[in-house]
Structure formats: C-alpha cells, structure tokens
N, C-alpha and C. Protein backbone atom coordinates (compact mmCIF):
# COMPACT_ATOMS: atom_id res chain seq x y z
N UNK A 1 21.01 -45.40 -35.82
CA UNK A 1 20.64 -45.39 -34.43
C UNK A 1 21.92 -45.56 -33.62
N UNK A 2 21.88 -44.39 -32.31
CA UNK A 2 23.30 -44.71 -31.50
C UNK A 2 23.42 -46.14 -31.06
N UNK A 3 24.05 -46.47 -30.77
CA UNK A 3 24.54 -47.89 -30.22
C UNK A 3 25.33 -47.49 -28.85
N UNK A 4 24.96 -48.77 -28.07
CA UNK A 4 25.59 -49.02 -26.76
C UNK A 4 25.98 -50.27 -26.43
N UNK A 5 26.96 -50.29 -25.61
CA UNK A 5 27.77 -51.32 -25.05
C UNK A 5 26.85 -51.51 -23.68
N UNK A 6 26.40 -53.09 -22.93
CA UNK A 6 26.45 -53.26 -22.07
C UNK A 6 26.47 -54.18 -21.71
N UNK A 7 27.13 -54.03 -20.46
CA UNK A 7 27.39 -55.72 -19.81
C UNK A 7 26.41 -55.88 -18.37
N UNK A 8 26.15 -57.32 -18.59
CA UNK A 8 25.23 -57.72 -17.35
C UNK A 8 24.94 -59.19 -17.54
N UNK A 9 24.53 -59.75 -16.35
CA UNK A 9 24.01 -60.96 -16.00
C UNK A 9 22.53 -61.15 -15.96
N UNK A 10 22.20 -62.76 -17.14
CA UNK A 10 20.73 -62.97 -17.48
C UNK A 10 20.62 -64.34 -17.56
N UNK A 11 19.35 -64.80 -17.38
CA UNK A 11 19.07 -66.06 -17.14
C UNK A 11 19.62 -67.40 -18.41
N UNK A 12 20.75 -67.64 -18.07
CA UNK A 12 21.38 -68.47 -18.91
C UNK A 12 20.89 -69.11 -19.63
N UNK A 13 20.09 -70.23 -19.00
CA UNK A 13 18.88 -71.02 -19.28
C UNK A 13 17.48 -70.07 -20.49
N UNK A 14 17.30 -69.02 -20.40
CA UNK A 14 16.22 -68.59 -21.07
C UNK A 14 17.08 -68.03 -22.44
N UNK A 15 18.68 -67.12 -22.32
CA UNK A 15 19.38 -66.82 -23.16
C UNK A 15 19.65 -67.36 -24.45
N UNK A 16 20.15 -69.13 -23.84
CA UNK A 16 19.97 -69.84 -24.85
C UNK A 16 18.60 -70.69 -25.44
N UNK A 17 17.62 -70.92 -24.89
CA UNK A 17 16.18 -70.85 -25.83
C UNK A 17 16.13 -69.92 -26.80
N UNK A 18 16.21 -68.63 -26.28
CA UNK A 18 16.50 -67.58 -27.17
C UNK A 18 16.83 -67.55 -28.28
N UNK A 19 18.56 -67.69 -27.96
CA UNK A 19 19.27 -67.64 -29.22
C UNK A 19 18.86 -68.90 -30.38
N UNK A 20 18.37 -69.91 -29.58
CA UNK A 20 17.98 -71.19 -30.73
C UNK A 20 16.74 -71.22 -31.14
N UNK A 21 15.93 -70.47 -30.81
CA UNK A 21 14.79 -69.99 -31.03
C UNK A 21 15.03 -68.59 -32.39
N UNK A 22 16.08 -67.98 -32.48
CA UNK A 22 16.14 -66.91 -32.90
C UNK A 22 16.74 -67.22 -33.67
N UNK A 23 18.29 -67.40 -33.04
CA UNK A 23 19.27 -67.35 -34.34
C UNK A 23 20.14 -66.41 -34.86
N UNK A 24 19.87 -65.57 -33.90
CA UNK A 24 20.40 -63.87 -34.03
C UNK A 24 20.93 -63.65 -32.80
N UNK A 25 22.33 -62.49 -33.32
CA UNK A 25 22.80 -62.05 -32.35
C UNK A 25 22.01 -61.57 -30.44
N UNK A 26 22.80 -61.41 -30.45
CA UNK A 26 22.57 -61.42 -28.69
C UNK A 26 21.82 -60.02 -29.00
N UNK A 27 22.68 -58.91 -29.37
CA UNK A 27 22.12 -57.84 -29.33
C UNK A 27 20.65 -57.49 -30.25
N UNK A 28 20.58 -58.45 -30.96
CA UNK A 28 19.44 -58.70 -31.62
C UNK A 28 18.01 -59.02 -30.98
N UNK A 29 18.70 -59.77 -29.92
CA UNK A 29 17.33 -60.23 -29.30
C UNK A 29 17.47 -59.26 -28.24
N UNK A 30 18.93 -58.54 -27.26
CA UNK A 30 18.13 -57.72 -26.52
C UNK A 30 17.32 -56.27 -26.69
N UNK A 31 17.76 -56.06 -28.17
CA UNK A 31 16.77 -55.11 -28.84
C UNK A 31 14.99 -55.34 -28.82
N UNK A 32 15.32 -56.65 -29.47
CA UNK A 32 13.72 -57.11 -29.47
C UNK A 32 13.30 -57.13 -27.82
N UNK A 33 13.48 -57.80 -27.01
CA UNK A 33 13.07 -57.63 -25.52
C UNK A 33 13.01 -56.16 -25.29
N UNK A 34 13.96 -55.57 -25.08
CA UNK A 34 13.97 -53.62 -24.99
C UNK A 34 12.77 -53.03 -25.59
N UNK A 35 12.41 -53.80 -26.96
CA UNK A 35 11.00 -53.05 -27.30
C UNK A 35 9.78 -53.67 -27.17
N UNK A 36 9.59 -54.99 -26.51
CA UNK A 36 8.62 -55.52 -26.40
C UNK A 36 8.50 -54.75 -24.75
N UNK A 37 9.24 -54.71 -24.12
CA UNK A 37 9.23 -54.21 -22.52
C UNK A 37 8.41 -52.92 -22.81
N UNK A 38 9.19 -52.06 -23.78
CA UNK A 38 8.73 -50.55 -24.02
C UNK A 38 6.98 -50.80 -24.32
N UNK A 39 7.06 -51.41 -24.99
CA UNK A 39 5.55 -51.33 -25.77
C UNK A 39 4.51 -52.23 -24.56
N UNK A 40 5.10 -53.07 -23.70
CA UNK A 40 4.35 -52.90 -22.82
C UNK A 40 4.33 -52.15 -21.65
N UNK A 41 5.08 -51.66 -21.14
CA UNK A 41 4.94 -50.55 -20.16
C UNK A 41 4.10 -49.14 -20.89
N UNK A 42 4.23 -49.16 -21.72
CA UNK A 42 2.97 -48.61 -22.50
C UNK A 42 1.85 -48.54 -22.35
N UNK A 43 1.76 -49.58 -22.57
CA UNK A 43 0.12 -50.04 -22.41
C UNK A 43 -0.56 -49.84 -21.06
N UNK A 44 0.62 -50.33 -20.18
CA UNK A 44 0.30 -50.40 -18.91
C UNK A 44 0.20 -48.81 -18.13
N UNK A 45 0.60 -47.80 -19.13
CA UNK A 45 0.47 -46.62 -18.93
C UNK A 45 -0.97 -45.85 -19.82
N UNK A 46 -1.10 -46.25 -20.57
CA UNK A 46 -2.47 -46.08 -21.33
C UNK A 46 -3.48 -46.75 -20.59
N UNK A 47 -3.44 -47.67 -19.89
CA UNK A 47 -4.76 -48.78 -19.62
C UNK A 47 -4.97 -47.70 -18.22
N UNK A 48 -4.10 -47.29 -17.29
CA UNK A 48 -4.24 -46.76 -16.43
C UNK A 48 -4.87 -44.94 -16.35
N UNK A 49 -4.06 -44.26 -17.51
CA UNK A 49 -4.77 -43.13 -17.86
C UNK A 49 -6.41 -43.34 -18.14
N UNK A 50 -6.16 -44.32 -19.15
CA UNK A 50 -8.02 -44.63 -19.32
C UNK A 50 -9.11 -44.68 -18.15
N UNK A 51 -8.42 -45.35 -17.23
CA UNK A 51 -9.07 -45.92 -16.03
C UNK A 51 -9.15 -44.54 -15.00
N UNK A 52 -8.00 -43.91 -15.30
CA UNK A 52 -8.22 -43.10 -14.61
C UNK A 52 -9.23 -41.47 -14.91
N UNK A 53 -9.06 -41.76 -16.09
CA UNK A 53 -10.12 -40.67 -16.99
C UNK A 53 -10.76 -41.46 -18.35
N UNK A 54 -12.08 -42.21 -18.34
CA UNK A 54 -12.31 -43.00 -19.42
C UNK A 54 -12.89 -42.06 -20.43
N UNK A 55 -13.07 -41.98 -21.45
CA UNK A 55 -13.80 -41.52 -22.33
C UNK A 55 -15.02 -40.76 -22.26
N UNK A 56 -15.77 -41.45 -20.82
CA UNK A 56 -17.26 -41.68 -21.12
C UNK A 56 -17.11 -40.12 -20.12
N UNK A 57 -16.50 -39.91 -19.26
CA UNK A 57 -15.83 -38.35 -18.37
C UNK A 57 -15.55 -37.35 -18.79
N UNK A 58 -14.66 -37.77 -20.24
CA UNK A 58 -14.04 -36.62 -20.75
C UNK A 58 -15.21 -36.00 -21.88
N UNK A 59 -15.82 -34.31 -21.50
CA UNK A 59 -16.65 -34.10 -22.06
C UNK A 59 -16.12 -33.64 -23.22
N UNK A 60 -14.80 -33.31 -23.60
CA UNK A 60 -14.23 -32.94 -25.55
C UNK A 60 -14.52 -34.50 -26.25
N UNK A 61 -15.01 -35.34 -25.48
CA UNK A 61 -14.93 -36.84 -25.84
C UNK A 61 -16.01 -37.26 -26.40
N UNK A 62 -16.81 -36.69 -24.95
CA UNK A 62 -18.17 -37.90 -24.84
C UNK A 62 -19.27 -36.85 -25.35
N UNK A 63 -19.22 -36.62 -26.50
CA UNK A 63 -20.52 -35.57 -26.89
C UNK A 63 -21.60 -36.34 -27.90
N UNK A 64 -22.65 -35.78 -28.07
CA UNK A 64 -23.79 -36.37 -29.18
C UNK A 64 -23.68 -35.65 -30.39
N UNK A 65 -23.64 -35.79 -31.76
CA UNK A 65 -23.81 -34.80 -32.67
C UNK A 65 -25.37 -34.40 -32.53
N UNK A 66 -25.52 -33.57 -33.43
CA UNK A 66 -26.41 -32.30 -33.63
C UNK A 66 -27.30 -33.36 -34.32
N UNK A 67 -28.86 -33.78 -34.22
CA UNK A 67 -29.54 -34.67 -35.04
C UNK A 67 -29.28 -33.73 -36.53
N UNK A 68 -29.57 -34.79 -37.44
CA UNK A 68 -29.49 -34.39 -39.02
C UNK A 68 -30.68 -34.53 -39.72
N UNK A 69 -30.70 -34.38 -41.09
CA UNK A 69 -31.58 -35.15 -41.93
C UNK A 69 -31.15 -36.53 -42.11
N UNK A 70 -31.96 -37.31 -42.42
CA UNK A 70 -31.50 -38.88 -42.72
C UNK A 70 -30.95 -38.59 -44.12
N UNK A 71 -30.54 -39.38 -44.56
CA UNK A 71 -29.85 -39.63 -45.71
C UNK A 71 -30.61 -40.33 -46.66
N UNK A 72 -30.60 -39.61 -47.69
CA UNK A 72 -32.07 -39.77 -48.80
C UNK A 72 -31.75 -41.24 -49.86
N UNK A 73 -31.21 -41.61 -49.76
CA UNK A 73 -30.63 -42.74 -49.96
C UNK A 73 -31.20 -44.53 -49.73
N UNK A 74 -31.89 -45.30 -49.99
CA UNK A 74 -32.39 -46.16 -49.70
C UNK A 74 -32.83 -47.58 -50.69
N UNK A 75 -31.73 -47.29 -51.87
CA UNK A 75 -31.64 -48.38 -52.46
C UNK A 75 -30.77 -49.72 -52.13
N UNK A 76 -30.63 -49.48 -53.22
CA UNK A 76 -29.38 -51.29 -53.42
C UNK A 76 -28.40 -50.93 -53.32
N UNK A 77 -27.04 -50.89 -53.05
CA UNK A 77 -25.94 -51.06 -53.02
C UNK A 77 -25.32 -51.04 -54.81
N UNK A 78 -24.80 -49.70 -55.23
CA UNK A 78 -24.27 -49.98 -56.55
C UNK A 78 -23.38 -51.39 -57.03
N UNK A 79 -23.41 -51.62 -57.89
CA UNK A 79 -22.30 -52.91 -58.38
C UNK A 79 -20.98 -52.28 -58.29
N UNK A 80 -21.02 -51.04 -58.83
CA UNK A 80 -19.63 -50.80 -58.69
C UNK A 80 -19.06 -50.89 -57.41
N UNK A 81 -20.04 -49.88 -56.20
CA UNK A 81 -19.11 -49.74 -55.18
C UNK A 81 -19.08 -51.27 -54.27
N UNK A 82 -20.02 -51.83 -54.82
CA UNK A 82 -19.64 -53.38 -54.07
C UNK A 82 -18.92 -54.12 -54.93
N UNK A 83 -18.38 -53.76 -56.32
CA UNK A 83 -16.77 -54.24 -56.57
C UNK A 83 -15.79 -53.52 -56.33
N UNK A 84 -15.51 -52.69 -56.08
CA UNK A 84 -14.30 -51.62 -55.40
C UNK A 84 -14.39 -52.39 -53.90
N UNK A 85 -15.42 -52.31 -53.08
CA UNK A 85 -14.98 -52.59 -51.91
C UNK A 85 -14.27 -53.95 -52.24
N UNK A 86 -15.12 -55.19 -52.75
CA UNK A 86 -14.89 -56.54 -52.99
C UNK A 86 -13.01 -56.42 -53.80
N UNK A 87 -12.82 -55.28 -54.34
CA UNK A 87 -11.30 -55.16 -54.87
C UNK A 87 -10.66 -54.63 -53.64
N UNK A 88 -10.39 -53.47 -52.62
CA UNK A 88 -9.96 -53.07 -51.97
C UNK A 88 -9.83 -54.41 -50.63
N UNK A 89 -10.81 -55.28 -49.97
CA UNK A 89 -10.49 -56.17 -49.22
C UNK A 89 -9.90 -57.23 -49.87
N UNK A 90 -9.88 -57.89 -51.46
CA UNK A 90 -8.67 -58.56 -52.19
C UNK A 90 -7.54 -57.84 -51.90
N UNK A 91 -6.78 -56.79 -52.10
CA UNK A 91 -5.67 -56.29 -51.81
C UNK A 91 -5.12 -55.86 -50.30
N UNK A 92 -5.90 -55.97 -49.48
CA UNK A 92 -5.46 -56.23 -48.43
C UNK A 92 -5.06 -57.26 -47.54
N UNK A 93 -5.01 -58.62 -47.96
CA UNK A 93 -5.01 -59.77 -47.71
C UNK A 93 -3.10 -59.61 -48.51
C-alpha cells in the first residue's frame, strides 16, 4: 500500500490516551481512525440512500414469489442433519 507523509495538529490530550491505550505507532493509529471515519461515513451514506429509496419502493426489490406446492416433507428432523448442523455451529465458535 502507497504510503504518505503528513503533518498536522491533534488533540494532544486524546493522542496520548491513544498511544497508551494502543501502543502503536502514531501512524498506526492514524490508519485505524482513517478507517473507522471511512466505514462510518459509509454508513451514513447507506442509511441515507435507504431512507431515501427503502426497499419496500424499490419494485426489483419488493416482489412476492409465484405461490408453490408445499413441500411434501413433514417429519422429524434426520439425526444426521441435526448432527452436521450441531457440527457446523461447533466450528464456528
């Protein structure tokens, strides 16, 4: 990743919480701030698109499927697939 030089003035007082909080270079933490800023001005750009066109508007969105047949299906739950699932949520932890 390119790298940049910059100089500027920041709240002294919060700088060092920071760094003793962290422990890491300067540029370390103004990376981390740079992408916490990004990822919220983000949001704050998503929350507003939404608002401004929600889901429930957009008709490629907001459709019903086609009714079906039900699904012929109406027993118990196999052992197996309720140990696969019971294995798959162990490995995600």
């Amino acid at each position: 990743m390119p790298r940049v030089r910059i100089s500027t003035t920041v709240d002294a007082h919060l700088l060092a919480t920071v760094r003793r909080m962290l422990g890491a270079p300067d540029s370390r933490i103004l990376d981390r701030a740079l992408k916490a800023l990004v990822d919220q001005v983000e949001e704050a750009h998503e929350l507003a698109a939404l608002a401004a066109m929600p889901y429930e508007d957009d008709p490629d969105l907001n459709w019903t499927p086609a009714p079906g047949a039900d699904l012929p299906y109406d027993g118990d739950v196999p052992a197996d697939v309720v140990d696969m699932a019971r294995c798959r949520r162990g490995s995600a932890r």
